[in-house]
Protein backbone atom coordinates (compact mmCIF):
# COMPACT_ATOMS: atom_id res chain seq x y z
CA UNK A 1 53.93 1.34 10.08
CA UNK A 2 53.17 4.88 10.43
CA UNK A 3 50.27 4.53 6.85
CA UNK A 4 47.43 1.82 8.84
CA UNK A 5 46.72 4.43 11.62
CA UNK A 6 45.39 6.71 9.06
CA UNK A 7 42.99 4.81 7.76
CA UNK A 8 41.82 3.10 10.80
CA UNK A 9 41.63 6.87 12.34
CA UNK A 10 39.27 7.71 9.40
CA UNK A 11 36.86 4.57 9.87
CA UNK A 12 36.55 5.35 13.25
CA UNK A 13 35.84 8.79 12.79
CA UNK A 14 32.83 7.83 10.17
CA UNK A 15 31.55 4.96 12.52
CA UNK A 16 31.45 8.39 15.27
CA UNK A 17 30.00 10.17 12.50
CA UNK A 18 27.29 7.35 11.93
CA UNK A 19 26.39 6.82 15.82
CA UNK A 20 25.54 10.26 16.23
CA UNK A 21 23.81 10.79 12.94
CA UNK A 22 21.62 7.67 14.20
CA UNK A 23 21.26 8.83 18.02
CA UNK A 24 20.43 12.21 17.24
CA UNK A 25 17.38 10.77 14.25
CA UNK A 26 16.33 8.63 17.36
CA UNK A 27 16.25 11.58 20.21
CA UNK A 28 15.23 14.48 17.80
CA UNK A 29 12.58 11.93 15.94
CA UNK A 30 10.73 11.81 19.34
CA UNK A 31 12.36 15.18 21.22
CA UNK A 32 13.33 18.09 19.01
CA UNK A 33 14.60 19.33 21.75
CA UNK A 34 16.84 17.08 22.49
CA UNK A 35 20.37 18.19 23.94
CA UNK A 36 23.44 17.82 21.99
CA UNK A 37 24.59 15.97 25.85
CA UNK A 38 21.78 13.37 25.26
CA UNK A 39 22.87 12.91 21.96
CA UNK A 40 26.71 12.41 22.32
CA UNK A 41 25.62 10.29 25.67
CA UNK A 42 22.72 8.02 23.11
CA UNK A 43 26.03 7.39 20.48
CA UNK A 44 28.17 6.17 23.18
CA UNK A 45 30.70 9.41 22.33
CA UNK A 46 31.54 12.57 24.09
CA UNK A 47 30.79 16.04 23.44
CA UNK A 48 34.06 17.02 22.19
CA UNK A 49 34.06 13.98 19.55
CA UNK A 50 30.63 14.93 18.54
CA UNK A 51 31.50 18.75 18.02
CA UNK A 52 34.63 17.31 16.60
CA UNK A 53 32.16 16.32 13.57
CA UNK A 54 29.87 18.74 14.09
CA UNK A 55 30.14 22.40 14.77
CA UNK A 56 26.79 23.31 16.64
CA UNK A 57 23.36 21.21 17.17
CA UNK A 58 22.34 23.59 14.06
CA UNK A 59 25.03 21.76 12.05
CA UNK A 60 23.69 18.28 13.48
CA UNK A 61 19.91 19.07 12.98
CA UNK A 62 20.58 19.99 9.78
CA UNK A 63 22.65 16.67 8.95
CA UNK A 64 19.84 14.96 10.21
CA UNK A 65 17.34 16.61 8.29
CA UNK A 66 18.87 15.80 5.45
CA UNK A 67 19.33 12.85 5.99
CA UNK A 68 16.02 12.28 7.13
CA UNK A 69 14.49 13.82 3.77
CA UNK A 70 16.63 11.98 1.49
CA UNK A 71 15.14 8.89 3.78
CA UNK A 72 11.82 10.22 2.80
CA UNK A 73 12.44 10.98 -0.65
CA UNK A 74 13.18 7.41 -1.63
CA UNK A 75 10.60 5.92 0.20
CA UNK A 76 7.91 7.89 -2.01
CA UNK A 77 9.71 7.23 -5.06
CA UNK A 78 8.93 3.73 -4.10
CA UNK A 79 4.83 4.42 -3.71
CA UNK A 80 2.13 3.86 -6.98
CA UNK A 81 1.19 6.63 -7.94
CA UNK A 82 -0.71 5.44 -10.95
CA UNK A 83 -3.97 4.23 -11.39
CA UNK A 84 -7.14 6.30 -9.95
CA UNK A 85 -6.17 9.40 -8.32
CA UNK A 86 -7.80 8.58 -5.06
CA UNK A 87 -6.65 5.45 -4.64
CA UNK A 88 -2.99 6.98 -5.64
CA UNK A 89 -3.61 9.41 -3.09
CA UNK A 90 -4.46 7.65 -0.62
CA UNK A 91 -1.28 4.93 -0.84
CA UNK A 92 0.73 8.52 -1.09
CA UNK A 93 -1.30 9.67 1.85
CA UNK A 94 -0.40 6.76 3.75
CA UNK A 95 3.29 6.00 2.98
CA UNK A 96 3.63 10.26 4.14
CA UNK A 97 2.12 9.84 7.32
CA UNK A 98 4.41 7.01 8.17
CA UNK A 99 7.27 8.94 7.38
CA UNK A 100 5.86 12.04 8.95
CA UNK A 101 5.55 10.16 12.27
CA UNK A 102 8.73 8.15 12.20
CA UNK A 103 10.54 11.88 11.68
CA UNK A 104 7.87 14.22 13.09
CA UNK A 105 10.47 15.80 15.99
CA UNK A 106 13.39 16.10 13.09
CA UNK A 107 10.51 18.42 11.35
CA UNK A 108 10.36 20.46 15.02
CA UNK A 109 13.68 20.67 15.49
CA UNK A 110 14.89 21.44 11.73
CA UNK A 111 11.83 24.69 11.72
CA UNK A 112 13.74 25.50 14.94
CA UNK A 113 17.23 25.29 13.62
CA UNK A 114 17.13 25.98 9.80
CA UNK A 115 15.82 28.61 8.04
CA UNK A 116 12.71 29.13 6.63
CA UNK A 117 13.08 28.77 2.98
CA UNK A 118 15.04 25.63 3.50
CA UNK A 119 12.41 24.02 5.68
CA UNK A 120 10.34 24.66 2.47
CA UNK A 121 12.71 23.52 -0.20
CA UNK A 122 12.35 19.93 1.96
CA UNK A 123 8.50 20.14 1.54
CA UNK A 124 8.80 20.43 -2.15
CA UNK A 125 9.10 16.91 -3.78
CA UNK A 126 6.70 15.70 -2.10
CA UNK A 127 4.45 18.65 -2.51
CA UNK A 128 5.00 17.75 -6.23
CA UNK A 129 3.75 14.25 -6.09
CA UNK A 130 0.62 15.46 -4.25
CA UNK A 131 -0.08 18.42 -7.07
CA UNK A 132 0.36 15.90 -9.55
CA UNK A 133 -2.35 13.76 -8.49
CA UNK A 134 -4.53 16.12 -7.67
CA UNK A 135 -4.17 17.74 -10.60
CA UNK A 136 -5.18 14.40 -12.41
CA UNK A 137 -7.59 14.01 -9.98
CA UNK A 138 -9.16 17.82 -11.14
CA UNK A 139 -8.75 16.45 -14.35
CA UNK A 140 -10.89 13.39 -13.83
CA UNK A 141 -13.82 15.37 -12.15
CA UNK A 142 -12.78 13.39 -8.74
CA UNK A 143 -10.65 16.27 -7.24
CA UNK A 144 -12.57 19.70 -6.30
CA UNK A 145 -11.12 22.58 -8.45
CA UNK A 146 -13.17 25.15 -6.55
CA UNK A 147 -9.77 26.19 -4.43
CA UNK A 148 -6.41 26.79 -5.09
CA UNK A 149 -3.80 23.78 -5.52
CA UNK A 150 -1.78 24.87 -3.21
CA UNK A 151 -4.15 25.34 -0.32
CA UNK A 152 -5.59 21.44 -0.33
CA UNK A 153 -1.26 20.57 -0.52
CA UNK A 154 -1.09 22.92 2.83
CA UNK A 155 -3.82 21.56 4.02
CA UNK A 156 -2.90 18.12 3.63
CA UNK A 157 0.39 18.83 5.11
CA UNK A 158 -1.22 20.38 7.79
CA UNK A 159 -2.96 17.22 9.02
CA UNK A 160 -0.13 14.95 8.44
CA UNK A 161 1.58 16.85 10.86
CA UNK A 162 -1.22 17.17 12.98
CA UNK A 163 -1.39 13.42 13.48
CA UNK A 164 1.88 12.71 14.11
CA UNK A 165 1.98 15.97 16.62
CA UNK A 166 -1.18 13.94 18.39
CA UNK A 167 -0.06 10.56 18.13
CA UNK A 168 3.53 11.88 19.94
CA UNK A 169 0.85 13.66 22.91
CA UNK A 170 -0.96 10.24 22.74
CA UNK A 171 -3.98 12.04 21.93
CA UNK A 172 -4.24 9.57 19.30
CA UNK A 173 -3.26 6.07 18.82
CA UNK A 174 -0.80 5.09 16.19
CA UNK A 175 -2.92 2.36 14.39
CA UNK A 176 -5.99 5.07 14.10
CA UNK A 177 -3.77 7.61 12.53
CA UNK A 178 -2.91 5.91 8.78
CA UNK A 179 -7.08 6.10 8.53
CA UNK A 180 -7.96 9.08 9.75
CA UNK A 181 -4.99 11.06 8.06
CA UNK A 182 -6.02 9.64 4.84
CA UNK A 183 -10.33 10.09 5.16
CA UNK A 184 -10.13 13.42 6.31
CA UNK A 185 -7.36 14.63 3.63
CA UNK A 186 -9.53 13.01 1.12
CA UNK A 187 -12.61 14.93 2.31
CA UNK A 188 -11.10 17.74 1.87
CA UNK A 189 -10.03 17.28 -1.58
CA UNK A 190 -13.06 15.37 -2.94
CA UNK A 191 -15.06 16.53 -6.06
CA UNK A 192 -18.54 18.27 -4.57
CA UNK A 193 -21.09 16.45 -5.91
């Protein structure tokens, strides 16, 4: 009799595992400074169950970065990049401003919580799509090669972020952003000429 509990115990403890993992990706998604309180209240646990799972909000944030990125990570695997580099660029540009939005607080909270270098170890897949289009792109005469590589990639980052960080202070509206992130990223990137 004693052997069902066990596993029962464990299923419960992942479904526990699973509500907070989503509650915090909600809260932190839209308030990176969301408390670990709201977040144990938002998965319907308490605050010993959630630190049960999870040592310290560092230890959640991080989860949920991860999480988050490996999210991310397949959904770009999943974009064309072939084809003419702006056009590539500009599905790429799209698809990552989506996914920048949808987890733009996770970002804030995870440069909060984590350190440095691996806040930048997340940025570097898809870093790697962008360099390898515009390096086709440089290639092709469409891209400007009059500045470093991995300035336009900052750059473009930078106003990805910027979007999301405007649409979230409703400085912007949502349907405007998927445009404007992907005309002025393209501006700056374009061949002079």
């Amino acid at each position: 009799m004693a052997a069902p509990a066990t596993p029962a115990k464990r299923a419960d403890a992942r479904r526990n595992i699973e509500a907070i993992l989503d509650a915090a990706t909600r809260l932190l998604a839209t308030d990176p400074d969301a408390s670990v309180q709201d977040i144990a209240k938002a998965a319907g646990v308490g605050r010993v169950t959630l630190y049960g799972h999870f040592d310290s909000r560092t230890a959640l944030v991080a989860q949920v970065a991860t999480r988050a990125i490996d999210e991310t990570e397949l959904a770009l695997r999943e974009v064309d990049i072939d084809g003419e580099p702006r056009a590539a660029l500009a599905r790429l540009l799209e698809a990552s401003w989506y996914l920048t939005h949808r987890f733009g607080g996770i970002v804030i909270a995870a440069g909060q919580a984590l350190p440095a270098e691996q806040m930048q170890r997340a940025h570097e897949s898809p870093a790697q799509r962008v360099r390898a289009l515009l390096e086709r792109g440089r290639q092709q005469g469409v891209f400007r090669a009059d500045m470093p590589v991995d300035w336009q990639i900052i750059t473009i980052q930078a106003v990805l972020h910027a979007a999301s960080g405007a649409v979230h202070r409703e400085e912007l509206a949502v349907a405007d952003a998927p445009r404007l992130v992907v005309e002025t990223a393209l501006a700056v990137v374009a061949a002079q000429g």
